[in-house]
PDB file of N, CA and C in Angstrom:
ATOM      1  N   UNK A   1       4.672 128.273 107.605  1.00  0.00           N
ATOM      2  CA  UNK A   1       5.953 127.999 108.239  1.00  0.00           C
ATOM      3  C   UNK A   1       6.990 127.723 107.166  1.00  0.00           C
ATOM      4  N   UNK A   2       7.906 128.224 107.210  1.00  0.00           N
ATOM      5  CA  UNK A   2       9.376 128.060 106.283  1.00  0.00           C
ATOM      6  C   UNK A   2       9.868 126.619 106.446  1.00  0.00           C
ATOM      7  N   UNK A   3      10.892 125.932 105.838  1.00  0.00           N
ATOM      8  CA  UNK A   3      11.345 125.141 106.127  1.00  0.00           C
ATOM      9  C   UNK A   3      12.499 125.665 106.800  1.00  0.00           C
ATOM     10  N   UNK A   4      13.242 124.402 107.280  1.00  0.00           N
ATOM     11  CA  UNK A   4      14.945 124.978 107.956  1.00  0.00           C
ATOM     12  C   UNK A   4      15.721 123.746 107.357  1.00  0.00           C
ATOM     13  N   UNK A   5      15.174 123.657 106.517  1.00  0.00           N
ATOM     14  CA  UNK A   5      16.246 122.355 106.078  1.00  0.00           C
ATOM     15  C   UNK A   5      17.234 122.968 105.112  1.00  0.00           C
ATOM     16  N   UNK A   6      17.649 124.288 104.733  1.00  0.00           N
ATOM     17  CA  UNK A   6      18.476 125.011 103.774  1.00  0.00           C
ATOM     18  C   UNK A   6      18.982 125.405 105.755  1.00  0.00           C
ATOM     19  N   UNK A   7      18.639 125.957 106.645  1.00  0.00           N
ATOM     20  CA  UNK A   7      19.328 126.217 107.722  1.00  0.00           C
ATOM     21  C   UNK A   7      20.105 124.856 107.971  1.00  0.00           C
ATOM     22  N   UNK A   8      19.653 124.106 108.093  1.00  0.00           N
ATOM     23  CA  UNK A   8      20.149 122.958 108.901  1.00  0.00           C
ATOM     24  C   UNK A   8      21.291 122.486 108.199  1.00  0.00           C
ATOM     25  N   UNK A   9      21.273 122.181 106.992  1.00  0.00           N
ATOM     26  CA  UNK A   9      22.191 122.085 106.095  1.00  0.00           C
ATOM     27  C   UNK A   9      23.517 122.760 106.044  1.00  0.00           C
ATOM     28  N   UNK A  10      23.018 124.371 106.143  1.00  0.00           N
ATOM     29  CA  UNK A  10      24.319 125.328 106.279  1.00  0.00           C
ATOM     30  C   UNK A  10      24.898 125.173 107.554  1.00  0.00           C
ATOM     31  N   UNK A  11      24.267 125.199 108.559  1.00  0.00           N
ATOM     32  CA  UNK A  11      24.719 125.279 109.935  1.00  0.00           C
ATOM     33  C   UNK A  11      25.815 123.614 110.526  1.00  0.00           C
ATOM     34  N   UNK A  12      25.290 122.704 109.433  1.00  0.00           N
ATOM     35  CA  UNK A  12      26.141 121.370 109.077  1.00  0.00           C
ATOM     36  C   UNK A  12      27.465 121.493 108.939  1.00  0.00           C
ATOM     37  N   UNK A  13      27.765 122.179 108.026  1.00  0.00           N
ATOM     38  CA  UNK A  13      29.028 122.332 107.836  1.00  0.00           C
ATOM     39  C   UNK A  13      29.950 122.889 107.888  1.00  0.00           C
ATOM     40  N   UNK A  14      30.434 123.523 109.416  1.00  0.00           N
ATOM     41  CA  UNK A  14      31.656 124.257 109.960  1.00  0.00           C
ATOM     42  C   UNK A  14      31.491 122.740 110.794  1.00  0.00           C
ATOM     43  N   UNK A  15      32.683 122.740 111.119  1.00  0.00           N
ATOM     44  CA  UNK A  15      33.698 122.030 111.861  1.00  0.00           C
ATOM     45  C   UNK A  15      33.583 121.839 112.951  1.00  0.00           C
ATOM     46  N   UNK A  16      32.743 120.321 114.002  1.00  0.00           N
ATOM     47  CA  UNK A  16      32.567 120.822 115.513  1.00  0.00           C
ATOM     48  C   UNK A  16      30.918 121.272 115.714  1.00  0.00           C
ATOM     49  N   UNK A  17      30.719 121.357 114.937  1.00  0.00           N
ATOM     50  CA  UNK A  17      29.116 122.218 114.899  1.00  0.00           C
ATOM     51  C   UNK A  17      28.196 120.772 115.025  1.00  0.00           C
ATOM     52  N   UNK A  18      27.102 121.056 115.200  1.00  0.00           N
ATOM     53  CA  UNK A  18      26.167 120.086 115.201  1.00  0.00           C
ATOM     54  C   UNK A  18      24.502 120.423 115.648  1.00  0.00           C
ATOM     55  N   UNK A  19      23.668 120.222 115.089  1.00  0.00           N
ATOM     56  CA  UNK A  19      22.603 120.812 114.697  1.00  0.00           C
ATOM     57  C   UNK A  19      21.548 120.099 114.915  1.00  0.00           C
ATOM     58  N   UNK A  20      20.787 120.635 116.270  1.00  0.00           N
ATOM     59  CA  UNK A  20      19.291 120.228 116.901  1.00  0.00           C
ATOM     60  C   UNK A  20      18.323 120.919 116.236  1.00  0.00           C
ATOM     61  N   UNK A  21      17.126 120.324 116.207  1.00  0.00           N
ATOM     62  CA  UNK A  21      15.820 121.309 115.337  1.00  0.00           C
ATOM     63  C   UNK A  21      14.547 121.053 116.288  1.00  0.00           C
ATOM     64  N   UNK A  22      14.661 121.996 116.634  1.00  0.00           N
ATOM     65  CA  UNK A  22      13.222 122.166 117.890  1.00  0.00           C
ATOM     66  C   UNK A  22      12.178 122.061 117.109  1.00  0.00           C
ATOM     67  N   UNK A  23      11.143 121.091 116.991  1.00  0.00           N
ATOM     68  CA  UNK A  23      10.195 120.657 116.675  1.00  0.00           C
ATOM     69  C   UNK A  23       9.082 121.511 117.089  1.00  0.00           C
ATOM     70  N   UNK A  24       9.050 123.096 117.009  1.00  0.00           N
ATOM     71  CA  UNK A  24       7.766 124.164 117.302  1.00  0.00           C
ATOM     72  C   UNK A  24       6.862 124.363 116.315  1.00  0.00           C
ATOM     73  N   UNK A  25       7.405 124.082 115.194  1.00  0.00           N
ATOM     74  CA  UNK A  25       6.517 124.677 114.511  1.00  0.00           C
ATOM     75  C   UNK A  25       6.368 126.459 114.199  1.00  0.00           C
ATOM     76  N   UNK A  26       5.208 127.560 114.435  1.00  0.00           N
ATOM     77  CA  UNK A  26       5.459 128.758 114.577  1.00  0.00           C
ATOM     78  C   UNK A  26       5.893 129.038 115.917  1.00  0.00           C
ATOM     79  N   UNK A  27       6.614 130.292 116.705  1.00  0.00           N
ATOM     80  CA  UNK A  27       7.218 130.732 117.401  1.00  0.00           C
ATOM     81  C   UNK A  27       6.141 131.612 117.878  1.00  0.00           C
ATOM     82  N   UNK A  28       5.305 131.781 117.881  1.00  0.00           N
ATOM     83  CA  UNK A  28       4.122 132.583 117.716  1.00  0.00           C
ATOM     84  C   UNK A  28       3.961 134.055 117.658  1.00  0.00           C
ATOM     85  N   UNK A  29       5.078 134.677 117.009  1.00  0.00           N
ATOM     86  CA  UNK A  29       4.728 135.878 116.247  1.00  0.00           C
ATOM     87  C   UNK A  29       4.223 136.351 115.262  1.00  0.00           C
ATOM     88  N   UNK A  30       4.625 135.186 114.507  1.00  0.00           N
ATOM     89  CA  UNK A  30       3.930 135.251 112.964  1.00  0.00           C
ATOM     90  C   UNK A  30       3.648 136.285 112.241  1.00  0.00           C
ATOM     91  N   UNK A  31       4.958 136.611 111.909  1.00  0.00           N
ATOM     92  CA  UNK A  31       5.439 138.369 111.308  1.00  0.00           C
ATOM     93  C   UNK A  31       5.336 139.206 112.087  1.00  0.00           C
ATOM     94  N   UNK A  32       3.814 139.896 112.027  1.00  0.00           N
ATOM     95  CA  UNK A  32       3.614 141.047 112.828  1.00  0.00           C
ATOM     96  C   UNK A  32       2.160 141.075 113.787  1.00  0.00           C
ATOM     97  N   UNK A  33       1.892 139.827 114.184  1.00  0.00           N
ATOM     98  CA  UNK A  33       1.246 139.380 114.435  1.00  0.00           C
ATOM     99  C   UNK A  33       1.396 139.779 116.033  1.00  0.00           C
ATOM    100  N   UNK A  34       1.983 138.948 116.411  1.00  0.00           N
ATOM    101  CA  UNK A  34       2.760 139.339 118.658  1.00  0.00           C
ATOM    102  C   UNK A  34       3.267 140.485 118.389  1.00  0.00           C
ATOM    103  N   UNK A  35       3.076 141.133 117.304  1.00  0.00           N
ATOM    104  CA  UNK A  35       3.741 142.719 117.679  1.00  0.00           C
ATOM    105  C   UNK A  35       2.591 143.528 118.195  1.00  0.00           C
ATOM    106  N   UNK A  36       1.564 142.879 117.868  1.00  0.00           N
ATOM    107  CA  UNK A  36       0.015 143.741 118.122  1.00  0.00           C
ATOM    108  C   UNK A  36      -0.344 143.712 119.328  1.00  0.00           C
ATOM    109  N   UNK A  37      -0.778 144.603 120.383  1.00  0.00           N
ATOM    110  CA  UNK A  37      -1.044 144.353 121.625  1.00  0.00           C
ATOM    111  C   UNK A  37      -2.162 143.310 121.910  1.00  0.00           C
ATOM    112  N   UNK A  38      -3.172 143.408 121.335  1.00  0.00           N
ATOM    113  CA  UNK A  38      -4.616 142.340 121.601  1.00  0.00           C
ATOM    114  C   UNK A  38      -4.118 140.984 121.258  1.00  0.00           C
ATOM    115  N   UNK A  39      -2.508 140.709 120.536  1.00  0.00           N
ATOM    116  CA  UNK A  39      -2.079 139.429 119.961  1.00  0.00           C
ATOM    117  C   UNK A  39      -1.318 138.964 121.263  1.00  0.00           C
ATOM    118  N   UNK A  40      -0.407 139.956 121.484  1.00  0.00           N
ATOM    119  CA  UNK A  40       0.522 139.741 122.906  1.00  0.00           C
ATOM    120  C   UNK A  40       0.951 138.598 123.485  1.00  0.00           C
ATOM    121  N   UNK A  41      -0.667 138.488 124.062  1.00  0.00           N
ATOM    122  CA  UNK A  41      -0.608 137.333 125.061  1.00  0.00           C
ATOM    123  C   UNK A  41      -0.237 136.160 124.103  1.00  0.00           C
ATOM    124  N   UNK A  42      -1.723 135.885 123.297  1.00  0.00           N
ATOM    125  CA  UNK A  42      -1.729 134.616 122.877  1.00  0.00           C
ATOM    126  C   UNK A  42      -0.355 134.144 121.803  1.00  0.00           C
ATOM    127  N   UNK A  43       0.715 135.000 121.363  1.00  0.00           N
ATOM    128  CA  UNK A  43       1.697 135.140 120.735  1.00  0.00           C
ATOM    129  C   UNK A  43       2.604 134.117 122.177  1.00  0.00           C
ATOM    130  N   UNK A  44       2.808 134.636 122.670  1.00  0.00           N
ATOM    131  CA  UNK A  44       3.572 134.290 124.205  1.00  0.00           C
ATOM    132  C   UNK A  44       3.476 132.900 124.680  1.00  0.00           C
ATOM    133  N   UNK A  45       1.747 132.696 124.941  1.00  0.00           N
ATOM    134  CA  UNK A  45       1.455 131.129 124.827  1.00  0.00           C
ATOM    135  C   UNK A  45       1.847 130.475 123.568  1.00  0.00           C
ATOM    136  N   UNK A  46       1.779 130.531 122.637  1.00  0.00           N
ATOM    137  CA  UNK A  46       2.298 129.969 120.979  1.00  0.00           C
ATOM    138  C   UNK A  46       3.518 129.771 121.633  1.00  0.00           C
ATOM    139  N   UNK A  47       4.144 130.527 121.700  1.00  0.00           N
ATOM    140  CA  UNK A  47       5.875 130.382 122.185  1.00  0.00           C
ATOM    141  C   UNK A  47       5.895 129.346 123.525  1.00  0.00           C
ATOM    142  N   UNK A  48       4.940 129.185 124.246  1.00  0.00           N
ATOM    143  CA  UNK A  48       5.504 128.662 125.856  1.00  0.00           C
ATOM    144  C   UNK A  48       5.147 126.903 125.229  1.00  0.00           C
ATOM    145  N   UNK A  49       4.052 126.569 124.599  1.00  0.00           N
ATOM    146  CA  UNK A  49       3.877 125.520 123.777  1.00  0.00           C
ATOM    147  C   UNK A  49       5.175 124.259 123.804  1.00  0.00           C
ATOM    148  N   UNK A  50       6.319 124.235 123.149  1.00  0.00           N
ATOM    149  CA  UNK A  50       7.269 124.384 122.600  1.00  0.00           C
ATOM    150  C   UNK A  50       9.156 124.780 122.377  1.00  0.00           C
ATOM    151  N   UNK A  51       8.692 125.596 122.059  1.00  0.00           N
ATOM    152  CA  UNK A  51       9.782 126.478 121.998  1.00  0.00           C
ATOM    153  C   UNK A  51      10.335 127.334 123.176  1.00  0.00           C
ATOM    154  N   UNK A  52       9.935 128.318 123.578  1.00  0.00           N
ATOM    155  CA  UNK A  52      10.836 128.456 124.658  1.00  0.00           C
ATOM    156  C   UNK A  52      11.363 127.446 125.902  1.00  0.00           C
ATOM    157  N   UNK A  53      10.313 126.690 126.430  1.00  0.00           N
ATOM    158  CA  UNK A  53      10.701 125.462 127.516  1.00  0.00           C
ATOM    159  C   UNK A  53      11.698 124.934 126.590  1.00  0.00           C
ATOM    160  N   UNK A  54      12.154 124.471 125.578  1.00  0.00           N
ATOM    161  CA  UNK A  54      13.212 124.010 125.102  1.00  0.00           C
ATOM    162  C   UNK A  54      13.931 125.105 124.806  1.00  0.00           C
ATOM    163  N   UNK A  55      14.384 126.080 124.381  1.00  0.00           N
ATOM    164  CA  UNK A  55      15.485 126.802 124.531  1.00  0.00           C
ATOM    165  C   UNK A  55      15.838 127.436 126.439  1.00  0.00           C
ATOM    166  N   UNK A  56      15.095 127.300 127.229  1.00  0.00           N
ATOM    167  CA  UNK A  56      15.037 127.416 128.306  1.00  0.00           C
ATOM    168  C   UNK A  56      15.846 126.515 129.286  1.00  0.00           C
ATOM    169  N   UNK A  57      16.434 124.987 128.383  1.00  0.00           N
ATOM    170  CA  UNK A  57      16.662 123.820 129.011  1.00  0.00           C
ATOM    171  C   UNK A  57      17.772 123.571 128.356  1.00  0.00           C
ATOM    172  N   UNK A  58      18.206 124.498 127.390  1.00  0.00           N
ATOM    173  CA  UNK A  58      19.440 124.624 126.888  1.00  0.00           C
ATOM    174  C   UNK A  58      20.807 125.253 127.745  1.00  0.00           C
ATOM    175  N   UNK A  59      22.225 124.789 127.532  1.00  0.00           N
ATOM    176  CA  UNK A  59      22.962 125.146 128.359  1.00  0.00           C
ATOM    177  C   UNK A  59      23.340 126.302 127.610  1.00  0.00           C
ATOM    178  N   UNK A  60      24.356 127.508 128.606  1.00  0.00           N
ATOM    179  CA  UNK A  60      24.439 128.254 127.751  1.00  0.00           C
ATOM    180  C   UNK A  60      25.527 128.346 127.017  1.00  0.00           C
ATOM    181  N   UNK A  61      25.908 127.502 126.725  1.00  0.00           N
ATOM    182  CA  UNK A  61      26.986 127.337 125.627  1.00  0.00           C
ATOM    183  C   UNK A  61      26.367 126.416 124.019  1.00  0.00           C
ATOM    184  N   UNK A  62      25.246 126.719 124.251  1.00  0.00           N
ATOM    185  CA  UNK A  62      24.160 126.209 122.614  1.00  0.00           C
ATOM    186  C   UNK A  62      23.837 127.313 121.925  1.00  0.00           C
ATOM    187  N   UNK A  63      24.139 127.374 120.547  1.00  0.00           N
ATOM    188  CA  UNK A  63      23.524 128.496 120.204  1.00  0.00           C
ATOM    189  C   UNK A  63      22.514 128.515 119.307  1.00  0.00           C
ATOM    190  N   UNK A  64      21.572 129.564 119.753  1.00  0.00           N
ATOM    191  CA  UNK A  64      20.244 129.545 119.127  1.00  0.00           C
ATOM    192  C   UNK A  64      20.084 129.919 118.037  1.00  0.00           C
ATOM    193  N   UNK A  65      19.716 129.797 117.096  1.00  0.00           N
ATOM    194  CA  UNK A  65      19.570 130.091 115.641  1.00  0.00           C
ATOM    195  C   UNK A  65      17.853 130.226 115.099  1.00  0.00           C
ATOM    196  N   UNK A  66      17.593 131.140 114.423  1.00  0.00           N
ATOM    197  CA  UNK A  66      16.570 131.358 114.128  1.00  0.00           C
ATOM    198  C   UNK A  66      16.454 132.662 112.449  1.00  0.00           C
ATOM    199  N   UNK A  67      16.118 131.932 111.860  1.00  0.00           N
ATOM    200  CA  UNK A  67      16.195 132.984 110.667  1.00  0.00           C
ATOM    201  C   UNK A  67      15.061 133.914 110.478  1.00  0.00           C
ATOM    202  N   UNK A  68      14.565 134.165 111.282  1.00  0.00           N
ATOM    203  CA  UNK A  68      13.072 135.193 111.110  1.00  0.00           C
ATOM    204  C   UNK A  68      13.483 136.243 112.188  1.00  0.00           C
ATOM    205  N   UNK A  69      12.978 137.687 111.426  1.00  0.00           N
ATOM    206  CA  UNK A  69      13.812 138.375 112.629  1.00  0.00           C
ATOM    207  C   UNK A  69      13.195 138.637 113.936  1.00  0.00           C
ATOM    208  N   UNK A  70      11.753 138.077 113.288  1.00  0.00           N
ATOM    209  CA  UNK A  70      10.248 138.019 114.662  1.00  0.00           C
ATOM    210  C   UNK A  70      10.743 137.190 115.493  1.00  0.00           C
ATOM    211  N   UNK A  71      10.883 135.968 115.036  1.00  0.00           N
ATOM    212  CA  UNK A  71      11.345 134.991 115.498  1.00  0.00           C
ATOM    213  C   UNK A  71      12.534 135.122 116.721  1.00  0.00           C
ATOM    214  N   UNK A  72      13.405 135.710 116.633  1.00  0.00           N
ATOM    215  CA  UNK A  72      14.533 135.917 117.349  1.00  0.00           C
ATOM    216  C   UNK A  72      14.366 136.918 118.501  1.00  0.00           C
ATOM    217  N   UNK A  73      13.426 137.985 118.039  1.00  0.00           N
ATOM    218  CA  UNK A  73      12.801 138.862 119.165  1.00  0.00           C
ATOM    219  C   UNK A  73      11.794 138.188 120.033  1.00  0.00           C
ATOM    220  N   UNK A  74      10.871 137.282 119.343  1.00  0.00           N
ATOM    221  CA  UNK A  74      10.223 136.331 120.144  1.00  0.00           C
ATOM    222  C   UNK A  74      11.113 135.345 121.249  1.00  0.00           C
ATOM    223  N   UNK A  75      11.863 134.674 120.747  1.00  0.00           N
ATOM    224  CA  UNK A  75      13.068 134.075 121.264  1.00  0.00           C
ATOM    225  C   UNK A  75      13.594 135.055 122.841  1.00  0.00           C
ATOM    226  N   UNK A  76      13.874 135.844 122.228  1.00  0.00           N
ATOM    227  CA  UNK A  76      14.899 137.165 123.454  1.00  0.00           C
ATOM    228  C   UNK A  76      13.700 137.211 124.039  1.00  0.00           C
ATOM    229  N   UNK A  77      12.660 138.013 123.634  1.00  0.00           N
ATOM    230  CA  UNK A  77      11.283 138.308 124.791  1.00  0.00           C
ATOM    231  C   UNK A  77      10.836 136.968 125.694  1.00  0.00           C
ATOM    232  N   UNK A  78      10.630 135.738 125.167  1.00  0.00           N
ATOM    233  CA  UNK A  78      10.001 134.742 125.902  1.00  0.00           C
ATOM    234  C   UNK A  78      10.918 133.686 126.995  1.00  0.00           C
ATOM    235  N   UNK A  79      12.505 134.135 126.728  1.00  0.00           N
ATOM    236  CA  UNK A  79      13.670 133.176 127.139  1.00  0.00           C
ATOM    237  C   UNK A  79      14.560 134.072 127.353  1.00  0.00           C
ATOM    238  N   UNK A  80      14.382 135.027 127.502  1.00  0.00           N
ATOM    239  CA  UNK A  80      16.101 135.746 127.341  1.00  0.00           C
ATOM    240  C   UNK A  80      17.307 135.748 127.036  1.00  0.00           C
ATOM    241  N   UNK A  81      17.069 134.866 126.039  1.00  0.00           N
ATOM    242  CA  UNK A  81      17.932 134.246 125.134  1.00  0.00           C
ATOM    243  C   UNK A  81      18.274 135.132 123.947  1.00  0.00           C
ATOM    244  N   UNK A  82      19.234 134.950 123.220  1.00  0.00           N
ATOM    245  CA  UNK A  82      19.844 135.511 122.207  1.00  0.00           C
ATOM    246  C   UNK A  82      19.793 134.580 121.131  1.00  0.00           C
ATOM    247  N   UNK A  83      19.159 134.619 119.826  1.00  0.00           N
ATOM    248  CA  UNK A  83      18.884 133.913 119.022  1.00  0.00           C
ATOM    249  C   UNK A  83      19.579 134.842 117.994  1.00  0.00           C
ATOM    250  N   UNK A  84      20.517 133.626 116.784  1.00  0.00           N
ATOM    251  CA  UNK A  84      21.729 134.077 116.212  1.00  0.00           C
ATOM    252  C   UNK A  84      20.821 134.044 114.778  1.00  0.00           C
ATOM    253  N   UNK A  85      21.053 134.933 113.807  1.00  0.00           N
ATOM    254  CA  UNK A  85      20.465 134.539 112.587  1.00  0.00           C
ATOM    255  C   UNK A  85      21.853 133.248 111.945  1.00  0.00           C
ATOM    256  N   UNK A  86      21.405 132.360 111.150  1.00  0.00           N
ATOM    257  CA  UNK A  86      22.225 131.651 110.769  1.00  0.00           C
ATOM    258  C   UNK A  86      23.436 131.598 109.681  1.00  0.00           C
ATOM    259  N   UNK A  87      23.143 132.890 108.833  1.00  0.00           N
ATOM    260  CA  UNK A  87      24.422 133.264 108.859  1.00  0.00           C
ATOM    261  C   UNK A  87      25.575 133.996 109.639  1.00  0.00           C
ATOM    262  N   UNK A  88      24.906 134.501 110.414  1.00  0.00           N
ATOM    263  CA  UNK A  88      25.943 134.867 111.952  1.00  0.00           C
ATOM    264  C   UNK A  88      26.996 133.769 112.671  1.00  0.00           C
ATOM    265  N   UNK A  89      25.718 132.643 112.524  1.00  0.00           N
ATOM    266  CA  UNK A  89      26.595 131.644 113.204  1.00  0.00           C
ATOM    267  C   UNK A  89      27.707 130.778 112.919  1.00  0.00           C
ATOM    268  N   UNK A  90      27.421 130.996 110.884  1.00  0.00           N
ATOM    269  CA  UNK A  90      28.054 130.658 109.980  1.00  0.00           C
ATOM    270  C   UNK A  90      29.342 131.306 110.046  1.00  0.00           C
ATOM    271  N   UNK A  91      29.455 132.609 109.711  1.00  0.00           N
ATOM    272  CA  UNK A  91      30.483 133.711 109.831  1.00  0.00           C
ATOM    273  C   UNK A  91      30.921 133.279 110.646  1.00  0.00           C
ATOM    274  N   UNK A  92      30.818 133.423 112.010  1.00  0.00           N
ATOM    275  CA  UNK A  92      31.499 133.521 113.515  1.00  0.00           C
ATOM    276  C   UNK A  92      32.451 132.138 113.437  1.00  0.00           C
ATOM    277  N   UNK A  93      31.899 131.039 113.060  1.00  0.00           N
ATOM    278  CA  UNK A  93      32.201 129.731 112.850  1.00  0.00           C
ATOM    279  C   UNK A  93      33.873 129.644 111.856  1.00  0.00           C
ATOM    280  N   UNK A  94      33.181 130.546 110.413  1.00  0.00           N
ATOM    281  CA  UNK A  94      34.422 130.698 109.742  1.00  0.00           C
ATOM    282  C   UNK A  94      35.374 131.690 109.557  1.00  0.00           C
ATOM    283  N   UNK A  95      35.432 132.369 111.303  1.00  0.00           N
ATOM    284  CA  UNK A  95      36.299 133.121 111.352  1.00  0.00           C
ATOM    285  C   UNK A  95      37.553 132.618 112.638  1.00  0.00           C
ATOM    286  N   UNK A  96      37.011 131.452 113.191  1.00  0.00           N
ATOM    287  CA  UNK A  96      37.474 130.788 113.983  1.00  0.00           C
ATOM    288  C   UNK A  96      38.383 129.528 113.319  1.00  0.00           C
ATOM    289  N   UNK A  97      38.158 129.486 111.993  1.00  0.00           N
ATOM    290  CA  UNK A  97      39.231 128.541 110.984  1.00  0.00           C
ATOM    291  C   UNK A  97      40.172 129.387 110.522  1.00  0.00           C
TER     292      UNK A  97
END
């Protein structure tokens, strides 16, 4: 697992912003791992664990951030959610100053 404390940090400092860290751990794709059909399922449960019930309970004016690009497809597949890479959210942020 990566850290997100270089995320958390960046995502700190635009203006107004403020920064939750879902305590999941893996997302359960784990590269290319839930890309494999025999992985599928148990990729899905990894995700229901966790992570999606909390992005699930989010309003939709939170935005999701996730720097793995598995990660974010995991995200969209398990929540239908849109998960932002974090310099996206960065940009978007400092185009609004």
């Amino acid at each position: 697992l990566s850290s997100v404390s270089e995320s958390v940090s960046m995502l700190s400092f635009p203006e107004n912003y403020s920064v939750s860290v879902i305590p999941s751990g893996c997302c359960g794709m784990a590269g290319s791992f839930g890309y494999e059909k025999e992985h599928f399922g148990l990729s899905m449960k990894i995700g229901e664990l966790v992570l999606f019930p909390t992005v699930r309970k989010q309003e939709q004016n939170v935005i999701i951030a996730a720097p793995g690009t598995s990660c974010r497809h995991q995200i969209k597949d398990g929540t239908g959610r849109k998960a932002k890479h974090p310099v996206e959210i960065l940009y978007e942020a400092l185009q609004k100053n």
